[in-house]
Protein backbone atom coordinates (compact mmCIF):
# COMPACT_ATOMS: atom_id res chain seq x y z
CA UNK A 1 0.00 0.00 0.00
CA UNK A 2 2.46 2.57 0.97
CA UNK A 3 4.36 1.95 -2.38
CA UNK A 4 1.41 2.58 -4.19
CA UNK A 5 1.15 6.16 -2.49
CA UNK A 6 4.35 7.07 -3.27
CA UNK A 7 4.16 5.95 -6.70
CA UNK A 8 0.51 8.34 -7.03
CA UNK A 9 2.43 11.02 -5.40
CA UNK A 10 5.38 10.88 -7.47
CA UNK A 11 3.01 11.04 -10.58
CA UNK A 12 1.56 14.50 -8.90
CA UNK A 13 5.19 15.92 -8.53
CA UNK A 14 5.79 15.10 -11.93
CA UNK A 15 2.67 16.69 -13.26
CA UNK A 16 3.18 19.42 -10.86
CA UNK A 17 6.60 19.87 -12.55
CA UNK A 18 6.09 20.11 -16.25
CA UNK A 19 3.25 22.27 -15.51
CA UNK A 20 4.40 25.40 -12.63
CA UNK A 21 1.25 26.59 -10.50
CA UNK A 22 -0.33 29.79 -11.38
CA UNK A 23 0.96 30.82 -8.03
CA UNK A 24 4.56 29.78 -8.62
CA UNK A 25 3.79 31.79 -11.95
CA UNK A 26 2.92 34.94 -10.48
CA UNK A 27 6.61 35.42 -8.72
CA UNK A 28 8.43 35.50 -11.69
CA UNK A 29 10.35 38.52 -12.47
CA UNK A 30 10.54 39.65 -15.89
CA UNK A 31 13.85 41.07 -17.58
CA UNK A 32 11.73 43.51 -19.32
CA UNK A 33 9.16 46.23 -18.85
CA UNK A 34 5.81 43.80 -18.47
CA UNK A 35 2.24 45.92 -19.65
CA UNK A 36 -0.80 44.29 -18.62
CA UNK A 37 -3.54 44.88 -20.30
CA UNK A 38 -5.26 46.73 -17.66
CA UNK A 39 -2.31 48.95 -17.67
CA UNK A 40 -2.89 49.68 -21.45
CA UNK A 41 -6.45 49.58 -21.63
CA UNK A 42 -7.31 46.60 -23.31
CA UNK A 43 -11.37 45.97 -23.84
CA UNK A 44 -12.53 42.54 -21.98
CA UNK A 45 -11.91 39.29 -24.64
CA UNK A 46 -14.82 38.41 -26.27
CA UNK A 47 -14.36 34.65 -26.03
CA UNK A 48 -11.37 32.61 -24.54
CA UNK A 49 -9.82 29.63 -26.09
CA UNK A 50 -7.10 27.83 -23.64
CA UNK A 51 -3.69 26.92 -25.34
CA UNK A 52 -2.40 23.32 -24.79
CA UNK A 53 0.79 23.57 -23.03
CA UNK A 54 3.87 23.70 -23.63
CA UNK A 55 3.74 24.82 -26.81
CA UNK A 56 5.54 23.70 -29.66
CA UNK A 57 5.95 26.81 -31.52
CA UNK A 58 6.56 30.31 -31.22
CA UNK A 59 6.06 32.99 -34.30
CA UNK A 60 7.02 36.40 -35.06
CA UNK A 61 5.17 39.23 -36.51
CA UNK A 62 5.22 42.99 -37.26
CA UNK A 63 2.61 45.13 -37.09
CA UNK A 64 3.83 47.11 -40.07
CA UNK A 65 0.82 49.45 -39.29
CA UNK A 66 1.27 50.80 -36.26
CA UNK A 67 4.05 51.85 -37.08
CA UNK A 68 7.05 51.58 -34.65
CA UNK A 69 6.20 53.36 -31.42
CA UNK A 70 9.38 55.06 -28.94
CA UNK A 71 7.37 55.38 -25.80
CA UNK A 72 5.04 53.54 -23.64
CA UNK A 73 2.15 56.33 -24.07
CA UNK A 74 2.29 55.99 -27.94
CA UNK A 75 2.67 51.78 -27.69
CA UNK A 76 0.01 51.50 -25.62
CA UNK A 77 -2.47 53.72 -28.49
CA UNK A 78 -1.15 51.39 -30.53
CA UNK A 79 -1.84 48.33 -28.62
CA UNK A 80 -5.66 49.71 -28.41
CA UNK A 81 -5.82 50.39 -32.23
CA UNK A 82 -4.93 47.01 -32.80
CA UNK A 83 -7.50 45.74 -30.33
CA UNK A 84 -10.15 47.82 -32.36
CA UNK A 85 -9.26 46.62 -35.76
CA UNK A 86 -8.99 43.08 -35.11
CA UNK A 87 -12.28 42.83 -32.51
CA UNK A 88 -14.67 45.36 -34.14
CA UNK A 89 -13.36 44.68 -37.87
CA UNK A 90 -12.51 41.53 -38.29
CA UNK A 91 -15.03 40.28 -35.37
CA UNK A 92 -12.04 38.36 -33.86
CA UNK A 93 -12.32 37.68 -29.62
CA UNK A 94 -9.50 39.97 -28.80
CA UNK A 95 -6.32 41.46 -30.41
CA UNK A 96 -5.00 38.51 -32.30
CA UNK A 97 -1.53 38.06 -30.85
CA UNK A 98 -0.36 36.79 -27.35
CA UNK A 99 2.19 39.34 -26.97
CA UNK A 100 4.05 42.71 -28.54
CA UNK A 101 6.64 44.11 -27.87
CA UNK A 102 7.30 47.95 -28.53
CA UNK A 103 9.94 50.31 -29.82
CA UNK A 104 10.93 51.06 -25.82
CA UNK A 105 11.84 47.56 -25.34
CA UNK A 106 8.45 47.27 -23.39
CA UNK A 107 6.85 43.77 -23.54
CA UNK A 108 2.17 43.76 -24.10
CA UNK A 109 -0.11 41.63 -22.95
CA UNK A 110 -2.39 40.12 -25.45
CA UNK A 111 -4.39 37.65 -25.13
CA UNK A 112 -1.15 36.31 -22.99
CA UNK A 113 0.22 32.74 -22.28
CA UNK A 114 -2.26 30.33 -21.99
CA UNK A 115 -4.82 31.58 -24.51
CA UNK A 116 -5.20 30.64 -28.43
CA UNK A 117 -4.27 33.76 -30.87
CA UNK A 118 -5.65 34.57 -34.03
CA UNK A 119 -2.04 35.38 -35.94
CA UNK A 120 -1.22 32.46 -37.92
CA UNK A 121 -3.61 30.76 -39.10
CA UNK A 122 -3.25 26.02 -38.46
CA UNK A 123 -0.90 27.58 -36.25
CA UNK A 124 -2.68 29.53 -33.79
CA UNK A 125 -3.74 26.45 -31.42
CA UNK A 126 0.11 25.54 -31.19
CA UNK A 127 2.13 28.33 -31.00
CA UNK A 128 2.73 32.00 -29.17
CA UNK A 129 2.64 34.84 -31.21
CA UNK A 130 4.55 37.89 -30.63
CA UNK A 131 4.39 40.95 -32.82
CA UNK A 132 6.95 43.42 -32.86
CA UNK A 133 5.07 46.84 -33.40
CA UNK A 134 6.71 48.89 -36.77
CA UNK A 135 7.23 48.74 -40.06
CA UNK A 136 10.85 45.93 -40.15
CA UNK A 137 10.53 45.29 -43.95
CA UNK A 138 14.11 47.12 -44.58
CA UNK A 139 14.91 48.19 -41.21
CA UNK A 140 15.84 46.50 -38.24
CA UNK A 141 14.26 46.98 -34.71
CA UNK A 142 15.80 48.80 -32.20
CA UNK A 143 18.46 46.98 -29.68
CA UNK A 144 16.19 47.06 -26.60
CA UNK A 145 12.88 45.85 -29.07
CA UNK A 146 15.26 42.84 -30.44
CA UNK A 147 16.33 42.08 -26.61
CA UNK A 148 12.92 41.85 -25.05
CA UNK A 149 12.28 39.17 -27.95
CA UNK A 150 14.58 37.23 -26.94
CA UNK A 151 13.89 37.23 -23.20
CA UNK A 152 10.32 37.13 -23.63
CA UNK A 153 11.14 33.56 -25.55
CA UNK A 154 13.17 32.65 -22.93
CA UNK A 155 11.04 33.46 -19.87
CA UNK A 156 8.14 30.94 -21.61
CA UNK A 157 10.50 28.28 -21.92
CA UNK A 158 11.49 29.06 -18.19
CA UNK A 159 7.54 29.25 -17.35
CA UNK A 160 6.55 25.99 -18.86
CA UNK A 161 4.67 27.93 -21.51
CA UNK A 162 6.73 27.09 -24.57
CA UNK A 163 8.61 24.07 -25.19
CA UNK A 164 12.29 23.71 -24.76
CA UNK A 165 12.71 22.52 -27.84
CA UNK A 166 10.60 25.10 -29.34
CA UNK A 167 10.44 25.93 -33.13
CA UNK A 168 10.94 29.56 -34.06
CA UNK A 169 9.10 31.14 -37.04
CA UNK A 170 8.22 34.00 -38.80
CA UNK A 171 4.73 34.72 -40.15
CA UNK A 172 5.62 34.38 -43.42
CA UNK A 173 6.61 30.63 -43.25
CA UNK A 174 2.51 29.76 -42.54
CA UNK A 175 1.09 32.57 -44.60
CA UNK A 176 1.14 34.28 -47.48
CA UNK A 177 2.56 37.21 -46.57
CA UNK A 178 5.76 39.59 -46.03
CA UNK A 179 5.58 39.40 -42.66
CA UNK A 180 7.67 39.86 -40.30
CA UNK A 181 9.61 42.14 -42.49
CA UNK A 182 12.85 40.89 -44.76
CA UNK A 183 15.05 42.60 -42.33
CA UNK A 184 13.70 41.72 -38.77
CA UNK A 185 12.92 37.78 -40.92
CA UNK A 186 16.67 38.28 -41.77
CA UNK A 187 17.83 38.32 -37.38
CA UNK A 188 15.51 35.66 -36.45
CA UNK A 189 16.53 33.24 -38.88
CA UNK A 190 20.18 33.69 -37.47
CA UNK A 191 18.96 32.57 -33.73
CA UNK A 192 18.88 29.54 -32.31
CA UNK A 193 15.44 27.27 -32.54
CA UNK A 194 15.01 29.27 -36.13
CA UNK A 195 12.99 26.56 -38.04
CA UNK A 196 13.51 27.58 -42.25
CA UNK A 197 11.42 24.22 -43.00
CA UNK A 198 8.53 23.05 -41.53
């Protein structure tokens, strides 16, 4: 009997383990400037879809329009005009992507961690999306936008969010489209987990 305890409570530890606590979550301590989206205004979702974790994928975006904001006051506008178009034109839940990350280096809440997007489409239920806001079809992003990237990446791997051996994308590879830009495509497909065939 008591080996069959500690073989049920070694299966809770385990599950416990590849999946942290909400609580454990809240602790962590981002590298980065972190927005909620109470803190940029974000309208309530109009739906919510839960993500199957980890996740397997992550993909990269630009907003082209907005275009690439320098302060928190002008990313957060943006993060609202994004919200508009994509809930009240195209009738999506919420802003399509999990995350941005602005011109300041500041990392946005969309529709966050643990919720499906609406960026790429057959990829949307297995993947995060982050947008970089701005135009990155010839120019790069700025330093601090290019760091908070990376260490947004990294802190879902470190959360349990992504997988560790996670497949990094850009838009452009699921869609027909430019995005995220030749030159910001360009950086990403010079990291590590960059994925050129799927």
């Amino acid at each position: 009997m008591a080996s069959l305890l500690y073989i049920v409570f070694a299966c809770v530890l385990a599950t416990i383990a590849a999946h942290p606590s909400p609580t454990g979550k809240s602790y962590y301590s981002y590298p980065f400037n972190y927005v909620s989206r109470d803190t940029w205004g974000a309208r309530p979702p109009n739906g919510v879809t839960p993500l199957n974790l980890p996740v397997p994928y992550v993909v990269v975006h630009h907003s082209y329009i907005p275009p690439l904001c320098h302060t928190q006051d002008q990313c957060k506008r943006d993060m609202r005009a994004m919200q508009d178009v994509h809930q009240l034109v195209n009738g999506w839940q919420d802003i399509g992507y999990n995350f941005a990350v602005g011109g300041e280096g500041s990392v946005y809440e969309g529709r966050g961690w643990d919720v499906v997007g609406a960026h790429a489409v057959s990829y949307n239920v297995k993947s995060i999306g982050i947008c970089m806001i701005g135009d990155f079809v010839e120019n790069l992003p700025p330093a601090a936008q290019i760091q908070s990237l990376r260490e947004l990446i990294e802190a879902g791997v470190q959360l349990g969010y992504i997988s560790p051996d996670y497949k990094l994308i850009g838009h452009r590879q699921v869609s027909a489209t430019e995005c995220p830009g030749q030159a910001l495509f360009n950086e990403i497909s010079t990291w590590d987990h960059f994925t050129p065939e799927l």
